[in-house]
Protein backbone atom coordinates (compact mmCIF):
# COMPACT_ATOMS: atom_id res chain seq x y z
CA UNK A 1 0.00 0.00 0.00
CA UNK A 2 2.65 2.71 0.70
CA UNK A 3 4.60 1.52 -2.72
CA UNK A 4 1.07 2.82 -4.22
CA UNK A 5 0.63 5.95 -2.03
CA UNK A 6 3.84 7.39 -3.48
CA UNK A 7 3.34 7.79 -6.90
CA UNK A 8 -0.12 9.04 -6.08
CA UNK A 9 1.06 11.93 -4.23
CA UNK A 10 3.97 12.46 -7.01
CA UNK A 11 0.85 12.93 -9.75
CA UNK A 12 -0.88 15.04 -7.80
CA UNK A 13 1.93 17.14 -6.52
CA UNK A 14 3.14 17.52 -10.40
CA UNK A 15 -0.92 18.28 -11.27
CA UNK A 16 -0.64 20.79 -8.24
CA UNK A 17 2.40 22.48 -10.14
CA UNK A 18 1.41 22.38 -13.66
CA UNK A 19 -1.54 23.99 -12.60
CA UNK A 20 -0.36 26.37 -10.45
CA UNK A 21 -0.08 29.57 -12.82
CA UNK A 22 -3.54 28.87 -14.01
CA UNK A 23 -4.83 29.37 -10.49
CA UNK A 24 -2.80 32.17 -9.27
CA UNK A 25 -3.86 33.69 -13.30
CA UNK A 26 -7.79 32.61 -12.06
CA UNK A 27 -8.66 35.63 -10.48
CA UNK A 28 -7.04 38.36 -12.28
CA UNK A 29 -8.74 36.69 -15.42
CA UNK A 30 -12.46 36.25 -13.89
CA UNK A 31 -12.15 39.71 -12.70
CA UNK A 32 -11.06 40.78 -16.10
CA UNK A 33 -13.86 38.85 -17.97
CA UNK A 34 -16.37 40.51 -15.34
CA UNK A 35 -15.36 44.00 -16.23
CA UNK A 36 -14.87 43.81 -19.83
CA UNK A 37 -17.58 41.17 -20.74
CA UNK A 38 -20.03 42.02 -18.19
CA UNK A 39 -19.76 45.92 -18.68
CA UNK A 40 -19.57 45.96 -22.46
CA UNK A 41 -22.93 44.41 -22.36
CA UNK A 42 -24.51 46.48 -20.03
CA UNK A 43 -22.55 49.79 -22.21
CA UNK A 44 -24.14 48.28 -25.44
CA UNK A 45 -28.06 48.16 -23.87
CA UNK A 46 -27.96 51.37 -22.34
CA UNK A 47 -26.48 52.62 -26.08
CA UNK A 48 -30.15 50.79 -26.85
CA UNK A 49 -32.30 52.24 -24.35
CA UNK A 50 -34.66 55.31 -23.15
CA UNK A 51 -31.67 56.42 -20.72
CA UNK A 52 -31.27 60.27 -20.56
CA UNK A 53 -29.72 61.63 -17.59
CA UNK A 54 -30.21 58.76 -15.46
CA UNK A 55 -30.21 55.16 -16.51
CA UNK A 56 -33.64 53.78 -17.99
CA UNK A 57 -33.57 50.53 -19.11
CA UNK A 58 -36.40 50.05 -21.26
CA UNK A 59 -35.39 49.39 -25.05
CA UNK A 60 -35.58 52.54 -27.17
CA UNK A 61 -34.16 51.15 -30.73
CA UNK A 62 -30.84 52.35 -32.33
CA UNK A 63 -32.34 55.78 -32.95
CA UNK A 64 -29.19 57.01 -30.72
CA UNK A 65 -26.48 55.97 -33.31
CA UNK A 66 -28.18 57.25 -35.67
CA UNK A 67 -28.42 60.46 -33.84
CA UNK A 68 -24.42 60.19 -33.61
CA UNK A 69 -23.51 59.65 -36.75
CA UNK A 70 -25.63 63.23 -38.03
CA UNK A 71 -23.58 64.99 -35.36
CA UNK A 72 -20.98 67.00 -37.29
CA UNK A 73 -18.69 67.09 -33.85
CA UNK A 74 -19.04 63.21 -33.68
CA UNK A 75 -17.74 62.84 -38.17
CA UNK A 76 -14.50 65.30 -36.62
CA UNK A 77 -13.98 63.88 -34.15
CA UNK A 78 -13.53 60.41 -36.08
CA UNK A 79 -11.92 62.06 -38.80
CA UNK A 80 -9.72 63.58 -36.52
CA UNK A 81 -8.74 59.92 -34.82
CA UNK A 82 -7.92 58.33 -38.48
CA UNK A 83 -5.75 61.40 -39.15
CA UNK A 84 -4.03 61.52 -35.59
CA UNK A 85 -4.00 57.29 -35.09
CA UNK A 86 -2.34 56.91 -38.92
CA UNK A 87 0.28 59.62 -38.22
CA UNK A 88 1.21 58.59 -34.73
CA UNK A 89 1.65 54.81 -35.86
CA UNK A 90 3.80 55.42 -38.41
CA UNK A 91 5.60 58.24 -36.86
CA UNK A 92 6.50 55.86 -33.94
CA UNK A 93 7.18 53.30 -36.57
CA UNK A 94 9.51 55.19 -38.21
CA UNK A 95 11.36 56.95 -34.96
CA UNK A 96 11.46 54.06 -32.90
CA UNK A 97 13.06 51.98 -35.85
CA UNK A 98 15.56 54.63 -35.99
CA UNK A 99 16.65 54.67 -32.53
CA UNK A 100 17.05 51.23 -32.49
CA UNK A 101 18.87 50.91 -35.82
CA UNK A 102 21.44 53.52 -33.89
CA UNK A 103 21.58 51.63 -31.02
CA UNK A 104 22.14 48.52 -32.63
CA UNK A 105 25.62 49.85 -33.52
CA UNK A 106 26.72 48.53 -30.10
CA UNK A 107 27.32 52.49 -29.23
CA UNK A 108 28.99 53.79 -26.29
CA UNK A 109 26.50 53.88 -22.94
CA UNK A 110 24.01 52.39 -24.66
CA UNK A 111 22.46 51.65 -21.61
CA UNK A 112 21.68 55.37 -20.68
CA UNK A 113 20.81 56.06 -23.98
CA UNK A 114 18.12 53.13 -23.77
CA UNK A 115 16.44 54.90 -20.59
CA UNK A 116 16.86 58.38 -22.44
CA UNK A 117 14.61 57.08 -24.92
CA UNK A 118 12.54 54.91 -23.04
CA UNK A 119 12.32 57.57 -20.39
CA UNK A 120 8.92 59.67 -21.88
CA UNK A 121 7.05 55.78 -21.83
CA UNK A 122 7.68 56.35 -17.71
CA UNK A 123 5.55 59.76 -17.91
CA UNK A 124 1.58 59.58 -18.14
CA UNK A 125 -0.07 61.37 -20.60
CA UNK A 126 -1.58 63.95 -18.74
CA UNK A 127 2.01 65.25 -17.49
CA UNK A 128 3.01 64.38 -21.05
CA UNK A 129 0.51 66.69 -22.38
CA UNK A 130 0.30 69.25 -19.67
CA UNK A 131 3.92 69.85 -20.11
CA UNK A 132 3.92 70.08 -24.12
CA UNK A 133 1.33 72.68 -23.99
CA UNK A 134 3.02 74.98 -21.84
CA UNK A 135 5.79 74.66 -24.51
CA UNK A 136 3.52 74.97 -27.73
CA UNK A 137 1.85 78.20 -26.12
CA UNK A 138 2.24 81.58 -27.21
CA UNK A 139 2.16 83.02 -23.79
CA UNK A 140 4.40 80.45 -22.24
CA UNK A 141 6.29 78.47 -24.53
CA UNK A 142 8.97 79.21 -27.42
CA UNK A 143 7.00 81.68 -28.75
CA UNK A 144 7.53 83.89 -25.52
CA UNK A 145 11.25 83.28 -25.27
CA UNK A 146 11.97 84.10 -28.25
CA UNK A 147 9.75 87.36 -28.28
CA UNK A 148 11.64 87.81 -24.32
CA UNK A 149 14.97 87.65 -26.94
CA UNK A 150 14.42 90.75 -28.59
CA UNK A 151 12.98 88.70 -31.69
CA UNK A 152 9.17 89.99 -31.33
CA UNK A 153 8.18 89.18 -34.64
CA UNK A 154 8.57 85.27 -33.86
CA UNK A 155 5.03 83.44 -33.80
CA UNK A 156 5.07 79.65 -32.98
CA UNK A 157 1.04 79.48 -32.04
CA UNK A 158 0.62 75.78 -33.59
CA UNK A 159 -1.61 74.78 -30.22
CA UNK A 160 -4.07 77.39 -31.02
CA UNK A 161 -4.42 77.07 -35.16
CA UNK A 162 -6.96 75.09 -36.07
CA UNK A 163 -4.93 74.08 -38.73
CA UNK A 164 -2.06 72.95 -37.15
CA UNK A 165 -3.28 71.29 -33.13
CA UNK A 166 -3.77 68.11 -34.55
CA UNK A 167 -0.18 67.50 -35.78
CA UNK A 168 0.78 69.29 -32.45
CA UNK A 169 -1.02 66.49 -30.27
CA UNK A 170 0.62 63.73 -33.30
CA UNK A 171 4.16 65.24 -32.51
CA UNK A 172 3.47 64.80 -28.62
CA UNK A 173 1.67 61.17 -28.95
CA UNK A 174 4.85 60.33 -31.40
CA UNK A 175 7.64 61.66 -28.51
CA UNK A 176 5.74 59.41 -25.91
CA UNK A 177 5.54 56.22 -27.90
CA UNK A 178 8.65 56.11 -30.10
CA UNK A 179 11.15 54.63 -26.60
CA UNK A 180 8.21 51.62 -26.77
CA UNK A 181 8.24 50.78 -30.47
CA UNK A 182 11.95 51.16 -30.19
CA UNK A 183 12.66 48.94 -27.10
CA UNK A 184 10.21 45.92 -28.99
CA UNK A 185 12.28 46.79 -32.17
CA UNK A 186 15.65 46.52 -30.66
CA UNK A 187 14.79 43.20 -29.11
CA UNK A 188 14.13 41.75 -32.39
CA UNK A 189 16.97 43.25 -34.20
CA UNK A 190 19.11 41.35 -31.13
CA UNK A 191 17.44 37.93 -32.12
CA UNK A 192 18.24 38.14 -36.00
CA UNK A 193 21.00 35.27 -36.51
CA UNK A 194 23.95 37.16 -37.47
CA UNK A 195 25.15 34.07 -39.62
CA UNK A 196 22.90 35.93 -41.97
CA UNK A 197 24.19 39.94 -41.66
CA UNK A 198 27.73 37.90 -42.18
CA UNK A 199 27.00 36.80 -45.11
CA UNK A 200 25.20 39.77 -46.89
CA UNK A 201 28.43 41.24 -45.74
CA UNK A 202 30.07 39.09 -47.50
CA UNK A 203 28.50 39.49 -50.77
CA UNK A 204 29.26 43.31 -50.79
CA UNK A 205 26.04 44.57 -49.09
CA UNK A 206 26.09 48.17 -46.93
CA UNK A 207 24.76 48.12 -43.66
CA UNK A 208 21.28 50.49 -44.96
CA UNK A 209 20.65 47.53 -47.39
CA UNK A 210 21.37 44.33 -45.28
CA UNK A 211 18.64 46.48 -42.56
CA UNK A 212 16.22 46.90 -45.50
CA UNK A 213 16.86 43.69 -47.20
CA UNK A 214 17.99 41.18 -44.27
CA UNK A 215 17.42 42.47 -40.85
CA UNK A 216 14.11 44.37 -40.73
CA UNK A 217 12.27 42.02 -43.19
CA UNK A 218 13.15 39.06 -40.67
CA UNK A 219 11.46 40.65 -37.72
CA UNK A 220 8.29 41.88 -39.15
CA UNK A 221 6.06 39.92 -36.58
CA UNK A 222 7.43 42.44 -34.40
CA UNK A 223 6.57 45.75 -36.45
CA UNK A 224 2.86 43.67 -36.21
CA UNK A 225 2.95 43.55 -32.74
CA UNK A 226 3.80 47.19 -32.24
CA UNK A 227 1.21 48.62 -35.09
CA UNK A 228 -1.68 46.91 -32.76
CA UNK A 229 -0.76 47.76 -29.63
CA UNK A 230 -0.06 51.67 -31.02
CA UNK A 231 -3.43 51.56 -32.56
CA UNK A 232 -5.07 50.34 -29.55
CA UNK A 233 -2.94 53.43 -27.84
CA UNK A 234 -4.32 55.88 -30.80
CA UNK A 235 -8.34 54.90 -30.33
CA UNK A 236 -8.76 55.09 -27.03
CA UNK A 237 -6.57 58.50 -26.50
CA UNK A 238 -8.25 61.16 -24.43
CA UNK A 239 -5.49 62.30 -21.34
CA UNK A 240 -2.91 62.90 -24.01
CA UNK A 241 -5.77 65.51 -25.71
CA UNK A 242 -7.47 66.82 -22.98
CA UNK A 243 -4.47 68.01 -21.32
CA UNK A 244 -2.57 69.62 -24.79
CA UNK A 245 -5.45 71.10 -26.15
CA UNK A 246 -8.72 69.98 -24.44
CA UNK A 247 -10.21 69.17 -27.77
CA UNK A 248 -9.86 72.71 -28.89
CA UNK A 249 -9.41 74.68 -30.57
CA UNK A 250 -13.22 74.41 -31.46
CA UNK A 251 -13.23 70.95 -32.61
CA UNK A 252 -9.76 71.14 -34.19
CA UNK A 253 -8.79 68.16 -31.36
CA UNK A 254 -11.50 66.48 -30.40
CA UNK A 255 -11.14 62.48 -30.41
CA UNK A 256 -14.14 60.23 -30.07
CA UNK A 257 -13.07 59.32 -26.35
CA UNK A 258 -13.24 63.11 -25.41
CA UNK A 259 -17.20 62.94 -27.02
CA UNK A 260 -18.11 60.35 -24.70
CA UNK A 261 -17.23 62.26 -21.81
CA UNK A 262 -19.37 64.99 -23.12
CA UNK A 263 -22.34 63.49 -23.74
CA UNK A 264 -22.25 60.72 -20.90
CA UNK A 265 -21.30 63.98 -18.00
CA UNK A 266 -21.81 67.21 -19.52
CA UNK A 267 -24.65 67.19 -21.49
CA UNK A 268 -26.43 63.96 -19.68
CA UNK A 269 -27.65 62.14 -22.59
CA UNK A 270 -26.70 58.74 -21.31
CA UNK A 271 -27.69 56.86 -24.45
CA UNK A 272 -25.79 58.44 -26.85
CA UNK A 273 -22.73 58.34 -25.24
CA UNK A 274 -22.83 54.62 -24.39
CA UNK A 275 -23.18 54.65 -28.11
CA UNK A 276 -20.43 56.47 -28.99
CA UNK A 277 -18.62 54.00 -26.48
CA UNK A 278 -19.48 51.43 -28.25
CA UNK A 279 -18.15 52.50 -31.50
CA UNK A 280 -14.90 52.98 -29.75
CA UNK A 281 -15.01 49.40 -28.89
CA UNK A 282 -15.93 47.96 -32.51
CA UNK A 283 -12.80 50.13 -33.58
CA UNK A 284 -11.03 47.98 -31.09
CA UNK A 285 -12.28 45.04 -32.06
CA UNK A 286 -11.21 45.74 -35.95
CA UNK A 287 -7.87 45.88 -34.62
CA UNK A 288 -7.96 42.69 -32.22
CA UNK A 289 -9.40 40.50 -33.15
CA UNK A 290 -7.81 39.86 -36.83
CA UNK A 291 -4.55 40.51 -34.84
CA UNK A 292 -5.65 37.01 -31.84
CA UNK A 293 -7.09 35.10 -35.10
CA UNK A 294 -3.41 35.56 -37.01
CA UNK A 295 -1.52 34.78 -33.70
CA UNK A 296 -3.33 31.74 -33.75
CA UNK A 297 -3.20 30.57 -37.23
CA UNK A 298 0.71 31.64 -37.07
CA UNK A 299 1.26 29.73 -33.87
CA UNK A 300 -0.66 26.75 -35.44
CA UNK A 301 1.13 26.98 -38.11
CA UNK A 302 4.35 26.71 -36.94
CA UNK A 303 3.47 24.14 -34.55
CA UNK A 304 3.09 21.91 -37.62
CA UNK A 305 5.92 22.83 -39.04
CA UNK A 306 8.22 21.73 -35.96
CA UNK A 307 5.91 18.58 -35.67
């Protein structure tokens, strides 16, 4: 009998640990499945009810998304997010391949450099934002030290042109998120094999064409990664804005995050805004899940191919 009781307790004990990140993962995940699940639900009928100022849950149709998609502030404010989110992904794109490119070439303190540029990641977005404005402003930014110079005929006024706020808040969102995109970069420009940059070095290559050619075509997984997770950063941006420009000026700014606020606090129409919450979320969802469905079918895929 104890010969029998041994390997029992073995199995179970190596159960107990197989299974142990699973539990200790349990209630993080039902708690995240309550809240995302459980309130996207209840945001999606209220987007279909009677609610006004207060919460009334008897069905009142889809007349509210219609309602939002006639608002003129609601089109700008979407235009305004495909504008800003295309700009600040690629921006990002572009900077944070460049840093890491640079650092890639094994510089000198590369390691302080590294925090340097991850160092604006560490800052939220409202000090991110409150601090940019105060140097985009006319009355306290570059714009008043150079007029404190002697050179009064200086304007720098982007913040306050309508033409021009948008790139101002795509120039801050692009300073923020460029140390991320190049950290994730880096890390895959450290994993190509460099059996290969040997031997396009080898057959004559520079080092611009064996990164265009070789290296950065290898890691493009990577560049995936980073598009979705800046594009999830892009549609649900509303700190960043409200404390550059507060949506202004007029509508110049105003992202489909900061109209939710609005119409769900300032203006009490309850409805519409869960409406306008929910569009945020099928944006989301266009970005998700084809990104989870091509994980799988990648990780499927080469699981086969080692089998």
């Amino acid at each position: 009998m104890p010969e029998n009781t041994t390997p029992t307790r073995a199995s179970w004990w190596q159960k107990l640990t197989d299974w142990t990140p699973q539990l200790v993962l349990l209630p993080t995940l039902f708690a995240a499945a309550i809240y995302v699940v459980l309130f996207s639900l209840w945001t999606l009928w209220i987007s279909v009810s009677q609610s006004t100022l207060l919460p009334n849950m008897a069905y009142g149709g889809f007349g509210e998304y219609a309602a939002l998609w006639q608002s003129k502030r609601w089109t700008v404010a979407y235009q305004n997010l495909f504008l800003f989110g295309t700009l600040y992904v690629l921006g990002s794109l572009f900077v944070g391949t460049l840093l890491a490119i640079l650092i890639d070439q094994r510089v000198k303190f590369e390691a302080m450099w590294r925090t340097i540029f991850l160092y604006p990641l560490a800052i939220s977005f409202i000090v991110t934002g409150t601090v940019w404005r105060w140097i985009f402003h006319p009355q306290t930014g570059v714009e008043k030290a150079l007029n404190d110079v002697g050179w009064l005929s200086a304007q720098f006024d982007w913040i306050t042109d309508r033409d021009m706020a948008l790139y101002v808040v795509v120039f801050t969102g692009i300073w923020h998120a460029s140390g991320f995109a190049m950290a994730l970069i880096l890390a895959g420009l450290r994993s190509v094999d460099g059996d290969l940059v040997k031997a396009a070095q080898i057959d004559g290559a520079s080092m611009p064409r064996i990164y265009r050619r070789v290296v950065l075509p290898t890691i493009w997984p990577i560049f995936v990664a980073v598009t979705v997770v800046l594009l999830q950063f892009a549609i649900k941006t509303y700190d960043l804005v409200v404390a550059l420009t507060q949506g202004g000026p007029g509508v110049a700014t105003t992202v489909p995050a900061i109209v939710v606020y609005d119409l769900m606090f300032e203006r009490g129409q309850i409805a519409q805004g869960a409406a306008a919450a929910v569009m945020i979320l099928v944006g989301l969802a266009i970005v998700l899940i084809p990104y989870v469905l091509w994980t799988g079918w990648r990780a499927r895929k080469e699981g086969q191919n080692h089998g």
